[in-house]
Protein backbone atom coordinates (compact mmCIF):
# COMPACT_ATOMS: atom_id res chain seq x y z
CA UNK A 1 0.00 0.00 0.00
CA UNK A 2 1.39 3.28 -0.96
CA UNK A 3 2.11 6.16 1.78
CA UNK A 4 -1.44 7.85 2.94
CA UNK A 5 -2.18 10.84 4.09
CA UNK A 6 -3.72 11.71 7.18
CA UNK A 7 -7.79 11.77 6.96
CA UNK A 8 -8.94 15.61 7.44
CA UNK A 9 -5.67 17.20 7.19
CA UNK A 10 -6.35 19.48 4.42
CA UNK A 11 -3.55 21.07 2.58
CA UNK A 12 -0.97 19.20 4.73
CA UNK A 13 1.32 17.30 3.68
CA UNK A 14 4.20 17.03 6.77
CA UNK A 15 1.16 13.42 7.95
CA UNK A 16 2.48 10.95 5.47
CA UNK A 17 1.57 7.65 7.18
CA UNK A 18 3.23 4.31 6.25
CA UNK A 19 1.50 0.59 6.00
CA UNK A 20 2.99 -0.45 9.32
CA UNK A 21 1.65 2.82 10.52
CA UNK A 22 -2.44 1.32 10.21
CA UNK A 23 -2.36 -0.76 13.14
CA UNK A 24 -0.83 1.88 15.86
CA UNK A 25 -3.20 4.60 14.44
CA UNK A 26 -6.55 2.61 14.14
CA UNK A 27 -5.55 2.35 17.84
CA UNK A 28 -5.17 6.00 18.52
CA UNK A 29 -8.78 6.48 16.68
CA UNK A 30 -9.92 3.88 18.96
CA UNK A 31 -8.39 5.03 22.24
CA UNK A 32 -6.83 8.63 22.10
CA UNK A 33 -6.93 9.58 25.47
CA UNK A 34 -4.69 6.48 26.56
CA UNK A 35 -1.11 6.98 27.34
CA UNK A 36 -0.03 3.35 26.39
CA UNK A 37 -1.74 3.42 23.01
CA UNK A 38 0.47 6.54 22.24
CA UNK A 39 3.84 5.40 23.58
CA UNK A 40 3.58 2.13 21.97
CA UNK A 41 3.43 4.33 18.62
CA UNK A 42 5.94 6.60 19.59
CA UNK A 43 8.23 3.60 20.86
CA UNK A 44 7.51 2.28 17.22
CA UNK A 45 8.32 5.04 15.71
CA UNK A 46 12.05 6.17 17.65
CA UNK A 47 14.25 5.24 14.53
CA UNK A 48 11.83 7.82 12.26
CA UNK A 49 13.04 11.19 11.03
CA UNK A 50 12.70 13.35 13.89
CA UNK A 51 10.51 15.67 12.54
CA UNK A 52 7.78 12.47 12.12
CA UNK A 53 8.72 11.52 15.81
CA UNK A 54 8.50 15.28 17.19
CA UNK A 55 4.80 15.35 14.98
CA UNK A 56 3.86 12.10 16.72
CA UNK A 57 4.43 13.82 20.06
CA UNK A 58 2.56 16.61 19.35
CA UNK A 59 -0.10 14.93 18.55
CA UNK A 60 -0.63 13.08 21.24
CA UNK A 61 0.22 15.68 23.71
CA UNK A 62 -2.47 17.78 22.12
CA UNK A 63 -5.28 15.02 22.80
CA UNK A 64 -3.45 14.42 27.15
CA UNK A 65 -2.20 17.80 27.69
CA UNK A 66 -1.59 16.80 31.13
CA UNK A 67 0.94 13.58 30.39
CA UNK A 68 3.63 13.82 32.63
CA UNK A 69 5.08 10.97 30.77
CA UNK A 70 4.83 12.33 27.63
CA UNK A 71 5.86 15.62 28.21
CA UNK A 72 8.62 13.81 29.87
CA UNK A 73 10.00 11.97 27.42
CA UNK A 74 8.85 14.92 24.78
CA UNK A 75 11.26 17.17 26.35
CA UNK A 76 14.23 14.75 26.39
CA UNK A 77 14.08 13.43 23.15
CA UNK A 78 14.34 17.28 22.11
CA UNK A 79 16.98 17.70 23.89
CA UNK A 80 18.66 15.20 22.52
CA UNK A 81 18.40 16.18 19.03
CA UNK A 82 19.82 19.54 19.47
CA UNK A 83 22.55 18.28 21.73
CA UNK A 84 25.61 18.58 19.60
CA UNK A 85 24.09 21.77 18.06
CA UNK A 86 25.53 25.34 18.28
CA UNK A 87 23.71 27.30 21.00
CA UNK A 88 22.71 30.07 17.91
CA UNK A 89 21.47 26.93 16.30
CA UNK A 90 17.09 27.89 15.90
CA UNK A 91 16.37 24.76 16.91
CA UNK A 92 17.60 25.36 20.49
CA UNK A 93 14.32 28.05 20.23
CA UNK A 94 12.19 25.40 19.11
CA UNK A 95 13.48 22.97 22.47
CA UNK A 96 12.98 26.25 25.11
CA UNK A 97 9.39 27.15 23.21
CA UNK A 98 8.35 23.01 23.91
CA UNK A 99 9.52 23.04 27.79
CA UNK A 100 7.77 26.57 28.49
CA UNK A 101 5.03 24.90 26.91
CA UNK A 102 5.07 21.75 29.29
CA UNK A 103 5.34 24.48 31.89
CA UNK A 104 2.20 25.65 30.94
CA UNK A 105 0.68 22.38 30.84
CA UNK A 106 1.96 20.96 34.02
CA UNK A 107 1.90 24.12 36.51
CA UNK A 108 1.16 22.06 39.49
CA UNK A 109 3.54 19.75 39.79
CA UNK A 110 7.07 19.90 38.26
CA UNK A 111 9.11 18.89 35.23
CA UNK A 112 12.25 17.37 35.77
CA UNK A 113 14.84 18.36 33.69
């Protein structure tokens, strides 16, 4: 089956979904509030590009705003990616935007970093 795009997502083109891809997001559609459904993906998806893995995060952190866990590991696999990156680099931005973010989201408690 060729690559699909994501139903809905009009005039985007950054969702490009693979055949192995069906199974993991049949279960999101089925369950998107639950944490495991979403890091099972996500763990299924570490070796992808890491703009398809940061997507994947985003995603699911827009449907549980309020993952710790995700956030979590949201924030270190960011970090990791810009980690032998010049401080100038504007992906450093992008990192410091994503943990005031998680600030935002998780206010009450705290994020460790």
């Amino acid at each position: 089956m060729p690559d699909m795009e994501m139903p809905g997502a009009v005039g985007r083109t950054d969702l490009v979904f693979e055949e192995e891809d069906l199974q993991y997001e049949e279960e999101i559609l089925r369950n998107p509030f639950s944490v495991k459904c979403w890091m099972r993906y996500i763990e299924f998806k570490q070796s992808a590009p890491r703009h398809a893995l940061n997507l994947l995060y985003e995603r699911a952190l827009k449907e549980l705003p309020g993952s710790y866990k995700l956030w979590y590991n949201y924030l270190k696999q960011r970090r990791k990616q810009v980690k032998n990156r010049c401080v100038t680099d504007p992906a450093y931005e992008e990192v410091n935007n994503c943990h005031e973010r998680a600030l935002v989201f998780m206010h009450k408690g705290s994020i460790e970093i």
